[in-house]
PDB file of N, CA and C in Angstrom:
ATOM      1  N   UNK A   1     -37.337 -37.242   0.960  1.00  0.00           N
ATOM      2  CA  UNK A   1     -38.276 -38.299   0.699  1.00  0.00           C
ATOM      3  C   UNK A   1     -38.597 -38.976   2.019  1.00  0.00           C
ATOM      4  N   UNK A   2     -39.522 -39.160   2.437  1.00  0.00           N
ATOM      5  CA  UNK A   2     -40.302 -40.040   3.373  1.00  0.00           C
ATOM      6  C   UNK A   2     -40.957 -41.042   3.044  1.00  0.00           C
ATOM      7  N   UNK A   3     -40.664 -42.134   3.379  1.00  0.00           N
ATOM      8  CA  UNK A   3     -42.186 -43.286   3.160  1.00  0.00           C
ATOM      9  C   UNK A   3     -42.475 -44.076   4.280  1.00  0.00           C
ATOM     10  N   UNK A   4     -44.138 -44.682   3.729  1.00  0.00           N
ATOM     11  CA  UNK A   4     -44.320 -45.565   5.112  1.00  0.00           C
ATOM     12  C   UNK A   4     -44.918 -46.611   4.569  1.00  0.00           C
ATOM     13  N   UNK A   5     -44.544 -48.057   5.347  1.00  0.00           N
ATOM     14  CA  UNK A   5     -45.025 -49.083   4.898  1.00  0.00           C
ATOM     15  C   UNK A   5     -46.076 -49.835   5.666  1.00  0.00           C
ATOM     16  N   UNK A   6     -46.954 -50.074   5.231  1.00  0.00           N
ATOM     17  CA  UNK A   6     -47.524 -50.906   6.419  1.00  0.00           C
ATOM     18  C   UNK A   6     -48.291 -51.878   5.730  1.00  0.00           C
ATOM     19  N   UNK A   7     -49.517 -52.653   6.617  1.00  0.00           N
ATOM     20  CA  UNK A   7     -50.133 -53.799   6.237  1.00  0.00           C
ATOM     21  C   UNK A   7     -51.527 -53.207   6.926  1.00  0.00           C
ATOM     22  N   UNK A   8     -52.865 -53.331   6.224  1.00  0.00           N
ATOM     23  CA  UNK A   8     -53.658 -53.239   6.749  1.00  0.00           C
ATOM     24  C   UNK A   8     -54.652 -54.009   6.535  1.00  0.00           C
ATOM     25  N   UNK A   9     -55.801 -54.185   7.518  1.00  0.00           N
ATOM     26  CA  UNK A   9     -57.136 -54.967   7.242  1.00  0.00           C
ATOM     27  C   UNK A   9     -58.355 -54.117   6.955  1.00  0.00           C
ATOM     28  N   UNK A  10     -59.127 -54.737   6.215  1.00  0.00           N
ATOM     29  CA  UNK A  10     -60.536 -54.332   6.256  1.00  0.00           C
ATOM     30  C   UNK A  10     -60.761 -54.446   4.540  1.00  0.00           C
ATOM     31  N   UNK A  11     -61.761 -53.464   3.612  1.00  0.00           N
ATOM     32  CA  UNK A  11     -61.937 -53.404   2.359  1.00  0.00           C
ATOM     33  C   UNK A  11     -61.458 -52.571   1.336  1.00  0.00           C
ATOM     34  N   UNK A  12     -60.373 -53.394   0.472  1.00  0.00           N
ATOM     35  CA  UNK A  12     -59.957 -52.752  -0.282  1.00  0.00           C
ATOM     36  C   UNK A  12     -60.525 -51.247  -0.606  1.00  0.00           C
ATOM     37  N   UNK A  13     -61.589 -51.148  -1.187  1.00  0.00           N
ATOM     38  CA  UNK A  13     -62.554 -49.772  -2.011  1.00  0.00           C
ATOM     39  C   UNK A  13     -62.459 -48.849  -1.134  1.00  0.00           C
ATOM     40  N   UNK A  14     -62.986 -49.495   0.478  1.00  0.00           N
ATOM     41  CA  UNK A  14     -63.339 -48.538   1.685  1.00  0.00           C
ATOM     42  C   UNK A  14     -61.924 -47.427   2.389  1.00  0.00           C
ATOM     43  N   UNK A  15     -60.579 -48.878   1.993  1.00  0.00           N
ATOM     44  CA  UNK A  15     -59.581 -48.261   2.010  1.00  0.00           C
ATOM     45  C   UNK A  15     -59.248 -46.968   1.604  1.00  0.00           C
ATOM     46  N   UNK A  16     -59.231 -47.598   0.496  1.00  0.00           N
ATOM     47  CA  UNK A  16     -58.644 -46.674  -1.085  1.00  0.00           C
ATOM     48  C   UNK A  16     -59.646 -45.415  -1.112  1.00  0.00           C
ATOM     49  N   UNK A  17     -61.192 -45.449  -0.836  1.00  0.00           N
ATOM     50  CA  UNK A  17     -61.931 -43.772  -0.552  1.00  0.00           C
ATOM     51  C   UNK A  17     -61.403 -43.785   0.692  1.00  0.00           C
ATOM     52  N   UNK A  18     -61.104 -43.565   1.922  1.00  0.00           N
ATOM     53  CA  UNK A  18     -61.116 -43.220   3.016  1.00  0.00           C
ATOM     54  C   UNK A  18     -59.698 -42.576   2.506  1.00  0.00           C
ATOM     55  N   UNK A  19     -58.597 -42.740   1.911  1.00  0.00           N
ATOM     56  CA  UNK A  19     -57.368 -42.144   1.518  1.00  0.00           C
ATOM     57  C   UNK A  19     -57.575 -40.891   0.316  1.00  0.00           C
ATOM     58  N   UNK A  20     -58.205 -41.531  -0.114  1.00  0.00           N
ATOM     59  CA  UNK A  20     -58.604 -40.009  -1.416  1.00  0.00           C
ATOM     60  C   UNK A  20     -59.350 -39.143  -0.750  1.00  0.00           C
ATOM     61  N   UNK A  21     -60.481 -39.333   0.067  1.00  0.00           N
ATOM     62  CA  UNK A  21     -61.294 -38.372   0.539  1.00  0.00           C
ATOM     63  C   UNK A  21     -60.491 -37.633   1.441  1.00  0.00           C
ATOM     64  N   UNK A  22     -59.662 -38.188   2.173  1.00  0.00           N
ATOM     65  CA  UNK A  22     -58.890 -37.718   3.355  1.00  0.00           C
ATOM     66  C   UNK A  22     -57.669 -37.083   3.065  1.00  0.00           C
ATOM     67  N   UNK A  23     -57.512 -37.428   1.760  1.00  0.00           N
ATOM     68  CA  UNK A  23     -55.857 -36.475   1.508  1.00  0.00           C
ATOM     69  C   UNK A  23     -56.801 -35.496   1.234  1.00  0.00           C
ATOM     70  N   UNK A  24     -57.895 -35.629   0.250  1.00  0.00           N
ATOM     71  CA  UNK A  24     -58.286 -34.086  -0.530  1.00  0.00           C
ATOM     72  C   UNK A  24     -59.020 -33.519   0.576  1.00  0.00           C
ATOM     73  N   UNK A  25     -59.661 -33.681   1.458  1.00  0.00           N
ATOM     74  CA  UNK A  25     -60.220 -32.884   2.534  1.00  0.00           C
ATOM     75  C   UNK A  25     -59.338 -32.363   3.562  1.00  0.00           C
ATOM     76  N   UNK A  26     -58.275 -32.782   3.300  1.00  0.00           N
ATOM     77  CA  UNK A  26     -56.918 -32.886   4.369  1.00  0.00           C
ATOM     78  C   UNK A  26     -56.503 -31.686   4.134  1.00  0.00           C
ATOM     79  N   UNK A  27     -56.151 -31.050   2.863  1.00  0.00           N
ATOM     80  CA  UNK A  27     -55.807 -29.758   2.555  1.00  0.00           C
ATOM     81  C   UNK A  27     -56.341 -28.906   1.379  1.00  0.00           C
ATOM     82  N   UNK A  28     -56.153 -27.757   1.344  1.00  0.00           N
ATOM     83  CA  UNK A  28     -57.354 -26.560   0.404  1.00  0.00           C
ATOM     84  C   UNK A  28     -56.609 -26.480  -0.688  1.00  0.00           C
ATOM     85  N   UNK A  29     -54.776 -27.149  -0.684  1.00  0.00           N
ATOM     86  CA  UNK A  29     -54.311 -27.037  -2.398  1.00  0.00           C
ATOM     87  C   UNK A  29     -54.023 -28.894  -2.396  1.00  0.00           C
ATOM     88  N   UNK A  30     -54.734 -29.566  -1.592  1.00  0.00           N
ATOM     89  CA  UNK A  30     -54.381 -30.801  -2.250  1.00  0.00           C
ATOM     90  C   UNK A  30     -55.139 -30.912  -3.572  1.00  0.00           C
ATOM     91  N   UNK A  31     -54.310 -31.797  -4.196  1.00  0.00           N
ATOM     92  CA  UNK A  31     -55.468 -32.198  -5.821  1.00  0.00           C
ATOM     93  C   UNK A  31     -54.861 -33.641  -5.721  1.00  0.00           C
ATOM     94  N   UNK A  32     -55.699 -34.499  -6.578  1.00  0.00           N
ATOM     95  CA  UNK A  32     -55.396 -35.916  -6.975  1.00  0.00           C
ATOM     96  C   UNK A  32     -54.826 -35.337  -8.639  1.00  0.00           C
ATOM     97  N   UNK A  33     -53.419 -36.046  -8.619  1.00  0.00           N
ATOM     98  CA  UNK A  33     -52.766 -35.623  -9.770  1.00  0.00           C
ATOM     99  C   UNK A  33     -53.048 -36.798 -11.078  1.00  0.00           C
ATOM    100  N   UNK A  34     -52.960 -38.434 -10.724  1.00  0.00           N
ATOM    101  CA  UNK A  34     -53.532 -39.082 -11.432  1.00  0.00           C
ATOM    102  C   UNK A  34     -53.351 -40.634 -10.574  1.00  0.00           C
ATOM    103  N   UNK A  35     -54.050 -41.189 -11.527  1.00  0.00           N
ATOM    104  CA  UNK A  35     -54.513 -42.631 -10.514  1.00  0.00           C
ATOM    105  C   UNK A  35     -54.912 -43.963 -11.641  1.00  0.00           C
ATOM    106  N   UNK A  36     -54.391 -45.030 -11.150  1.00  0.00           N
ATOM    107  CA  UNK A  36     -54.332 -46.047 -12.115  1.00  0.00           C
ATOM    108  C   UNK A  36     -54.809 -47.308 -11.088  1.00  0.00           C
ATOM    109  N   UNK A  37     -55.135 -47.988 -11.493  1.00  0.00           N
ATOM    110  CA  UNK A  37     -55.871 -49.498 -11.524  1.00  0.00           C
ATOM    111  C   UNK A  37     -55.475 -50.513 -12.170  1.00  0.00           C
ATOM    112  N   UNK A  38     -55.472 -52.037 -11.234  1.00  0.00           N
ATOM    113  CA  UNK A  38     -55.068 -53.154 -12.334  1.00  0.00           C
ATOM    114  C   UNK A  38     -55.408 -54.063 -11.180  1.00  0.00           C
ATOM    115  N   UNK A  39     -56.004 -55.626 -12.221  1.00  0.00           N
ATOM    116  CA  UNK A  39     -56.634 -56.562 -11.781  1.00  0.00           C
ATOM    117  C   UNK A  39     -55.697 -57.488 -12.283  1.00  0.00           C
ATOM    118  N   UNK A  40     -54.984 -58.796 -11.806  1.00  0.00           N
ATOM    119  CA  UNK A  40     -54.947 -60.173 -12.673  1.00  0.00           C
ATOM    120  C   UNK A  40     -55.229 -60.922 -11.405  1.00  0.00           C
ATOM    121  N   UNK A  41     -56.481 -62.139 -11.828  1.00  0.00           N
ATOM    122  CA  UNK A  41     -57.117 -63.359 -11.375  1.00  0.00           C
ATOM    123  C   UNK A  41     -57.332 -62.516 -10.178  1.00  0.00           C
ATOM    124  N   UNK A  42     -56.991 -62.598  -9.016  1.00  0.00           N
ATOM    125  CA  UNK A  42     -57.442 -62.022  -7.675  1.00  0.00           C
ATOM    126  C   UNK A  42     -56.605 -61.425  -6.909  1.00  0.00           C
ATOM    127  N   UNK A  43     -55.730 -61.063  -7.833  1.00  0.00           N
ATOM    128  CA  UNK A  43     -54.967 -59.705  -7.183  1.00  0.00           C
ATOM    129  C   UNK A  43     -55.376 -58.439  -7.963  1.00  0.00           C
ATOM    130  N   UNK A  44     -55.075 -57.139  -6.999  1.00  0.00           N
ATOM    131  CA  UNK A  44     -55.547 -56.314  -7.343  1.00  0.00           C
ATOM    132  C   UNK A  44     -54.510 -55.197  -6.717  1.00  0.00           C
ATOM    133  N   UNK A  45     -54.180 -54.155  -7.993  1.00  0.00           N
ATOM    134  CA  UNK A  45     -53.264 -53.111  -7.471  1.00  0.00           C
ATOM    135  C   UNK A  45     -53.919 -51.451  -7.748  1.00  0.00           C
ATOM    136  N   UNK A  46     -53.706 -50.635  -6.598  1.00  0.00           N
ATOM    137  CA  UNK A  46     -54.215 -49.020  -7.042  1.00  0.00           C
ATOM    138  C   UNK A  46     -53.462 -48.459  -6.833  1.00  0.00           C
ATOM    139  N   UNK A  47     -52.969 -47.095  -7.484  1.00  0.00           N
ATOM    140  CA  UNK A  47     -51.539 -46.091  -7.698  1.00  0.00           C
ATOM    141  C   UNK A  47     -52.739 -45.062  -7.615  1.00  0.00           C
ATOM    142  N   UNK A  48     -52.440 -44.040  -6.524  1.00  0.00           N
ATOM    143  CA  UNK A  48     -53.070 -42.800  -6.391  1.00  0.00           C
ATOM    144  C   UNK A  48     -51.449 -41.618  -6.123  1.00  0.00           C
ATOM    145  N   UNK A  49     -51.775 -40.762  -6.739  1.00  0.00           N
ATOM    146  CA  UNK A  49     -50.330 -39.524  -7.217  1.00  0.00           C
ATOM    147  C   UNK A  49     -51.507 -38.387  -6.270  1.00  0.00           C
ATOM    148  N   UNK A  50     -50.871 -38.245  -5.050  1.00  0.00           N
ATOM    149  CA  UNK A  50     -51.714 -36.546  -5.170  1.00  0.00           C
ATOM    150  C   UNK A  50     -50.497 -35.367  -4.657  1.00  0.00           C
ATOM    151  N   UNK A  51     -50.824 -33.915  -4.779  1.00  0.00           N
ATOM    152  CA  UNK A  51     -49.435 -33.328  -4.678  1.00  0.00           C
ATOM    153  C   UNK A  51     -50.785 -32.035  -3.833  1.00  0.00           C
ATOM    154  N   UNK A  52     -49.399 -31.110  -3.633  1.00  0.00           N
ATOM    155  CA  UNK A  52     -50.453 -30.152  -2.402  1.00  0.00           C
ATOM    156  C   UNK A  52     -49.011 -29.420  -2.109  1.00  0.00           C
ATOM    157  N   UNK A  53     -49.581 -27.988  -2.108  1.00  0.00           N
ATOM    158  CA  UNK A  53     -48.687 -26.867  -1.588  1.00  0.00           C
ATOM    159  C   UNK A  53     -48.094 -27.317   0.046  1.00  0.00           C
ATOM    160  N   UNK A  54     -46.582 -27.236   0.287  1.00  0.00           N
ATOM    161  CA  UNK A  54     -46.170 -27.200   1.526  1.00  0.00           C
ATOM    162  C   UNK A  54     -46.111 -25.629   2.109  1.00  0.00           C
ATOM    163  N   UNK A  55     -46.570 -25.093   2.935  1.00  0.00           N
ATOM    164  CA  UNK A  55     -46.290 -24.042   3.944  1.00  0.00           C
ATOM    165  C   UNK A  55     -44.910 -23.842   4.244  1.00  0.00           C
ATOM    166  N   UNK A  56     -44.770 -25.164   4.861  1.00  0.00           N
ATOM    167  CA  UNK A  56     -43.604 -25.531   5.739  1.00  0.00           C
ATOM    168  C   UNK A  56     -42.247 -25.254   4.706  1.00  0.00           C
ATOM    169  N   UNK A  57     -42.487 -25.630   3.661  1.00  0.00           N
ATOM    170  CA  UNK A  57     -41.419 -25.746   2.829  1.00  0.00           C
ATOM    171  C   UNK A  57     -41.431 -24.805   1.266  1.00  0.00           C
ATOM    172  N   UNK A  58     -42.545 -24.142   1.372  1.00  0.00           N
ATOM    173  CA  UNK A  58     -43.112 -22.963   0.202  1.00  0.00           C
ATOM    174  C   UNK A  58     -42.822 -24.171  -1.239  1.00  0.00           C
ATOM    175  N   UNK A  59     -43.251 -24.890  -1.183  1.00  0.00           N
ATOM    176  CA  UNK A  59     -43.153 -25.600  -2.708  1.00  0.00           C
ATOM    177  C   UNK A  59     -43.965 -26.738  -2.241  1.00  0.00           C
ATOM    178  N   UNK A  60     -44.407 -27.194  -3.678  1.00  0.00           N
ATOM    179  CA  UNK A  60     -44.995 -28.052  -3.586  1.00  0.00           C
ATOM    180  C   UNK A  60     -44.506 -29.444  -3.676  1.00  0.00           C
ATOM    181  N   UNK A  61     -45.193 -30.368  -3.030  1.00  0.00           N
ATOM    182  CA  UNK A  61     -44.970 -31.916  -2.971  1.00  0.00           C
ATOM    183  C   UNK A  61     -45.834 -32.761  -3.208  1.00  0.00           C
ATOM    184  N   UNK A  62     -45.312 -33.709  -3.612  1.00  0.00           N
ATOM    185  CA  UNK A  62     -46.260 -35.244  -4.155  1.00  0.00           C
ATOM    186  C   UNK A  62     -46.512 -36.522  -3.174  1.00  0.00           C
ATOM    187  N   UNK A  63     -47.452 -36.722  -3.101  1.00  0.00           N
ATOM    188  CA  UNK A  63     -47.531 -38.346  -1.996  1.00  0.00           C
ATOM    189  C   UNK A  63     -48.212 -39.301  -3.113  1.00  0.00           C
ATOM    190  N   UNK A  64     -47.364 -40.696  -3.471  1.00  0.00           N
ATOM    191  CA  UNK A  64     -48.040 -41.546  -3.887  1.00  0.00           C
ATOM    192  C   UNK A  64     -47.987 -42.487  -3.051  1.00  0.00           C
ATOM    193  N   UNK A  65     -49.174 -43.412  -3.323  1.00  0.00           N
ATOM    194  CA  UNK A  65     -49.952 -44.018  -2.411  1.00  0.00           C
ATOM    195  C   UNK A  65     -49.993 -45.573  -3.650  1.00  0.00           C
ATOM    196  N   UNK A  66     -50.133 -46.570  -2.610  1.00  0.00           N
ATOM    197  CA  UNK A  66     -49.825 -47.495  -3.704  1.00  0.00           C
ATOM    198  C   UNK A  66     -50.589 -48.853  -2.871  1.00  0.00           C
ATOM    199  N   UNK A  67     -51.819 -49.220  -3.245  1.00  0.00           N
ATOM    200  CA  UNK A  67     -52.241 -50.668  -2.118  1.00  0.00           C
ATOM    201  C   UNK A  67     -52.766 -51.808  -3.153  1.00  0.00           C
ATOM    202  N   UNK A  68     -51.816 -52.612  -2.611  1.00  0.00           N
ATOM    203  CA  UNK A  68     -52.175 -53.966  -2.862  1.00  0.00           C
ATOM    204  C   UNK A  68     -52.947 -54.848  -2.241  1.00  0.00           C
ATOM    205  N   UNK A  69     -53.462 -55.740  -3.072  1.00  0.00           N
ATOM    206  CA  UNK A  69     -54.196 -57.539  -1.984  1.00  0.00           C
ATOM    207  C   UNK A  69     -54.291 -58.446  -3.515  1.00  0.00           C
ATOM    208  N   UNK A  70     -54.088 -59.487  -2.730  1.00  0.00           N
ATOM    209  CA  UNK A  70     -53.492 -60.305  -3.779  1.00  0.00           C
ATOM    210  C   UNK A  70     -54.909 -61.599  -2.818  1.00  0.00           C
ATOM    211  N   UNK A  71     -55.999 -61.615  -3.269  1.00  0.00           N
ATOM    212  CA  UNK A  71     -57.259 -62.406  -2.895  1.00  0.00           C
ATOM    213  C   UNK A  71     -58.234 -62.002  -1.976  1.00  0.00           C
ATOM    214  N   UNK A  72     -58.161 -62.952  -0.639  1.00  0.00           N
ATOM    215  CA  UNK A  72     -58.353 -62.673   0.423  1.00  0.00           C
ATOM    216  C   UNK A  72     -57.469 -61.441   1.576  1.00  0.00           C
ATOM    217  N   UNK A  73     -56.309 -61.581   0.987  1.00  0.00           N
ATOM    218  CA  UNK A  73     -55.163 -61.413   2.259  1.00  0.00           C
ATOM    219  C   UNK A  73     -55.387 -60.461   2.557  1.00  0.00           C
ATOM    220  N   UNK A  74     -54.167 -59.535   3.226  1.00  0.00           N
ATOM    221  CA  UNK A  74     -54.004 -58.601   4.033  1.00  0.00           C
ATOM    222  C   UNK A  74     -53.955 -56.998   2.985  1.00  0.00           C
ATOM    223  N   UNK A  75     -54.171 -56.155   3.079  1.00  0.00           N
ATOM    224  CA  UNK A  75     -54.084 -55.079   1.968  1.00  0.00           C
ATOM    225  C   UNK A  75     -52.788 -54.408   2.549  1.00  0.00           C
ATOM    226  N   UNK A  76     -51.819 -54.158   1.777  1.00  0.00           N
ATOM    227  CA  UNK A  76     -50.335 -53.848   1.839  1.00  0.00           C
ATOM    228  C   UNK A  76     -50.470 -52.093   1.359  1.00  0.00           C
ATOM    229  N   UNK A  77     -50.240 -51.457   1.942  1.00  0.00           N
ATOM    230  CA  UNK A  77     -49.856 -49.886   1.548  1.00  0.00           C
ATOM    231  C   UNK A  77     -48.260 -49.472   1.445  1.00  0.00           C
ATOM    232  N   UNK A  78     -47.906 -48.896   0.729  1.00  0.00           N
ATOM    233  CA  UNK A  78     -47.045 -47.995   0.337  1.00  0.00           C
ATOM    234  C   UNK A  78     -46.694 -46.852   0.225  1.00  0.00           C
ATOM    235  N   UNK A  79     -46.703 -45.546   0.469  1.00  0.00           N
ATOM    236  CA  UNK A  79     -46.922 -44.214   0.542  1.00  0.00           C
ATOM    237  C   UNK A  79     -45.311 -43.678   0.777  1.00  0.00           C
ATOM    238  N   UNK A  80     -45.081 -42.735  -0.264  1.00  0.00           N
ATOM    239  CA  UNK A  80     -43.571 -42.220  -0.525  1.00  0.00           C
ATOM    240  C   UNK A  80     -44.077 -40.956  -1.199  1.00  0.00           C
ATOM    241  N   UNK A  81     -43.516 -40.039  -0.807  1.00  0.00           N
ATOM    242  CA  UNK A  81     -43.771 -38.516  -0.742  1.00  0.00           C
ATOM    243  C   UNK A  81     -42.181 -38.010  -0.785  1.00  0.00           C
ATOM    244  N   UNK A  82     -42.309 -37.028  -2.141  1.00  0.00           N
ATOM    245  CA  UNK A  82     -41.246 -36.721  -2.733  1.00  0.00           C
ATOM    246  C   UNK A  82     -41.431 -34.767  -3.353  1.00  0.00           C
ATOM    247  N   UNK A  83     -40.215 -34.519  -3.343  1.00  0.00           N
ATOM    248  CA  UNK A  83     -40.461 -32.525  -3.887  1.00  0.00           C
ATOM    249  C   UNK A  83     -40.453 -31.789  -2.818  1.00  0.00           C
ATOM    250  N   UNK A  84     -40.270 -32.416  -1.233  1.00  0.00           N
ATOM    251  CA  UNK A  84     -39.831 -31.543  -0.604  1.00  0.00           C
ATOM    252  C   UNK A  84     -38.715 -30.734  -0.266  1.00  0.00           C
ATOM    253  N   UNK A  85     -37.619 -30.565  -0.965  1.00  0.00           N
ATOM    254  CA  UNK A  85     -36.323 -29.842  -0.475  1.00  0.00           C
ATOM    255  C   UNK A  85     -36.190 -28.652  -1.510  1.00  0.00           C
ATOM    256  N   UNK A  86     -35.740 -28.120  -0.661  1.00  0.00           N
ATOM    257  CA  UNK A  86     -35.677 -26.677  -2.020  1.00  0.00           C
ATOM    258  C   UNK A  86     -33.999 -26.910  -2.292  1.00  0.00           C
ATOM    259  N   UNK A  87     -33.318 -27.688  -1.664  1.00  0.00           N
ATOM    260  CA  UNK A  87     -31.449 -27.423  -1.909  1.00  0.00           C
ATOM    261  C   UNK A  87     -31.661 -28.260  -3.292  1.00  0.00           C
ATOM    262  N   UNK A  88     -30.446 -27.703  -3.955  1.00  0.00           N
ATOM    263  CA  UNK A  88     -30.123 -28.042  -5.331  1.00  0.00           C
ATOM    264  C   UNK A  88     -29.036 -29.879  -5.268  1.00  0.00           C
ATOM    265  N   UNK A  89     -28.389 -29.730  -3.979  1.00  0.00           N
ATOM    266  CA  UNK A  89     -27.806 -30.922  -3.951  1.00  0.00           C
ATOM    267  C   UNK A  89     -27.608 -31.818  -3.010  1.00  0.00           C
ATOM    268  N   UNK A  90     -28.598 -31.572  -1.994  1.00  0.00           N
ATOM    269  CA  UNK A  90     -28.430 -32.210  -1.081  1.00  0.00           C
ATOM    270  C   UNK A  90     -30.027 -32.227  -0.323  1.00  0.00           C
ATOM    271  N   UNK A  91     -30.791 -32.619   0.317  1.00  0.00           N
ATOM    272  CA  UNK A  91     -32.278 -32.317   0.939  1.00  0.00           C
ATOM    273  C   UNK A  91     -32.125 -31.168   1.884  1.00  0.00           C
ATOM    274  N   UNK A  92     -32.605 -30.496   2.296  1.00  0.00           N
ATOM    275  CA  UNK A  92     -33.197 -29.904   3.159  1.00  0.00           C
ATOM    276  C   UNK A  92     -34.540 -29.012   3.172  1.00  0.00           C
ATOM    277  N   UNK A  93     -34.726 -29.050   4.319  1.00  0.00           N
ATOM    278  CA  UNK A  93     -36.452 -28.894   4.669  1.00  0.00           C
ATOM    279  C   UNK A  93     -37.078 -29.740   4.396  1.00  0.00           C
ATOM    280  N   UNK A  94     -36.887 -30.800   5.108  1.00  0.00           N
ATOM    281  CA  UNK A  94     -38.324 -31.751   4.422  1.00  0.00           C
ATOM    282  C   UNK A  94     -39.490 -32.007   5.241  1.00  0.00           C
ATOM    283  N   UNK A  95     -39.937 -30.866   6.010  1.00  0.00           N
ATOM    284  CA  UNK A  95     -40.647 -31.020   7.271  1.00  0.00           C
ATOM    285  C   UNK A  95     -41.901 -31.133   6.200  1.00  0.00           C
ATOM    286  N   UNK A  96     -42.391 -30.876   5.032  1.00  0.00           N
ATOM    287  CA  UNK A  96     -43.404 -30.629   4.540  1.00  0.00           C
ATOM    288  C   UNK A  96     -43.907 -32.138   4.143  1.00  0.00           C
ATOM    289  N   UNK A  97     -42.835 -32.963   3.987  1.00  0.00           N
ATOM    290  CA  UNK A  97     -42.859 -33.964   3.184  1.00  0.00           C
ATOM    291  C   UNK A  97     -43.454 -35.018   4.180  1.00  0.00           C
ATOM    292  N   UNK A  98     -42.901 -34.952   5.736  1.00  0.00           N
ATOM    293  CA  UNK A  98     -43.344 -35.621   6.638  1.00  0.00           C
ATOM    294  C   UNK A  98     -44.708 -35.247   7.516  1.00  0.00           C
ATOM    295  N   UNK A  99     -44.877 -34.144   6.945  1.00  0.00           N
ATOM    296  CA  UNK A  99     -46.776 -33.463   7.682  1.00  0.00           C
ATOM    297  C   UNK A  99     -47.614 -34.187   6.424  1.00  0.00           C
ATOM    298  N   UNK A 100     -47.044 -34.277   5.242  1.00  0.00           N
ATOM    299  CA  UNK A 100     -48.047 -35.276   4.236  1.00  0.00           C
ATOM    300  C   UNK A 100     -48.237 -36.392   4.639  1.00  0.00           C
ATOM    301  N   UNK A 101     -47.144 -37.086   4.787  1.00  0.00           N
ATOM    302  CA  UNK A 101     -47.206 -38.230   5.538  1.00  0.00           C
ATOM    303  C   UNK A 101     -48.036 -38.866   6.925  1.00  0.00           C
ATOM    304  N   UNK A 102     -47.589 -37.636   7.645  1.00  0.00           N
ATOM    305  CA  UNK A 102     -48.765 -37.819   8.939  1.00  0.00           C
ATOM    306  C   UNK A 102     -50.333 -37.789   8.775  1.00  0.00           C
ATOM    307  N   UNK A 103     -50.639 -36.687   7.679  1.00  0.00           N
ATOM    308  CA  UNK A 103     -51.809 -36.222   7.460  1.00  0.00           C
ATOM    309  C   UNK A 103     -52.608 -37.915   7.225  1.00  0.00           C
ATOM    310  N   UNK A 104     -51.394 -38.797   6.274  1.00  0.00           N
ATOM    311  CA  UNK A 104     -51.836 -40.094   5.472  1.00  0.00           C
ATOM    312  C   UNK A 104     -52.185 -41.269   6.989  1.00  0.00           C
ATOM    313  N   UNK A 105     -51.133 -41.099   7.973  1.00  0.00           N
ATOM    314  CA  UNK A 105     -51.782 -41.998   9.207  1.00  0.00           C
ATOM    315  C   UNK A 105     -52.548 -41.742  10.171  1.00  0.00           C
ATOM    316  N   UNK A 106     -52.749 -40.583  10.313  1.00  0.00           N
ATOM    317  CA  UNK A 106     -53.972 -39.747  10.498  1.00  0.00           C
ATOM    318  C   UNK A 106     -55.326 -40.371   9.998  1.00  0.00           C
ATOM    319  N   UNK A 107     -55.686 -40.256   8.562  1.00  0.00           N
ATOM    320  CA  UNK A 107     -56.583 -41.181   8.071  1.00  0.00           C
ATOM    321  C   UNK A 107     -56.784 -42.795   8.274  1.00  0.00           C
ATOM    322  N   UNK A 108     -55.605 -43.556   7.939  1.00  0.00           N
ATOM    323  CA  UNK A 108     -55.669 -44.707   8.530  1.00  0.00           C
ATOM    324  C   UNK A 108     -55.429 -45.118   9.880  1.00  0.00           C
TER     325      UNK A 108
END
């Protein structure tokens, strides 16, 4: 598992397409797996699930993506990417899990 946290500026929407367009143009087996929305008073939350064949790791993996703003403020991202290890009890290989990840700051 990998994640990254950060804080960003600019527009929510512009955000949130510049991340969907860019994971799915990012790779030829990415897909958007599913995606949810929610408003109360002037906060606002989006859950994007997308998953995509690893090379690196011959299986596939998931990146969810998760941004908040709560009015005006700052838009808060979340991104945790999970399904990379093929070991039964312990991780290994997770190089696949962290090229998703890059692919994601890459875009932003």
């Amino acid at each position: 598992m990998a994640k990254l946290e950060t804080t960003l500026s600019g527009n929510f929407d512009d955000i949130l397409r510049r991340i969907e367009d860019g994971i799915m143009r990012g790779s030829i087996s990415a897909s958007l797996e599913d995606s949810s929305d929610f408003r109360q008073g002037d906060a606002r939350c989006s859950v994007r699930v997308f998953e995509r064949y690893s090379y690196a790791g011959g299986n596939r993996l998931s990146l969810s993506v998760t941004l908040f703003q709560a009015g005006d403020g700052p838009v808060r991202l979340s991104a945790i990417t999970a399904g990379g290890s093929q070991a039964m009890f312990f991780k290994v290989n997770t190089w696949g899990e962290e090229a998703f990840l890059d692919k994601l700051r890459e875009i932003l």
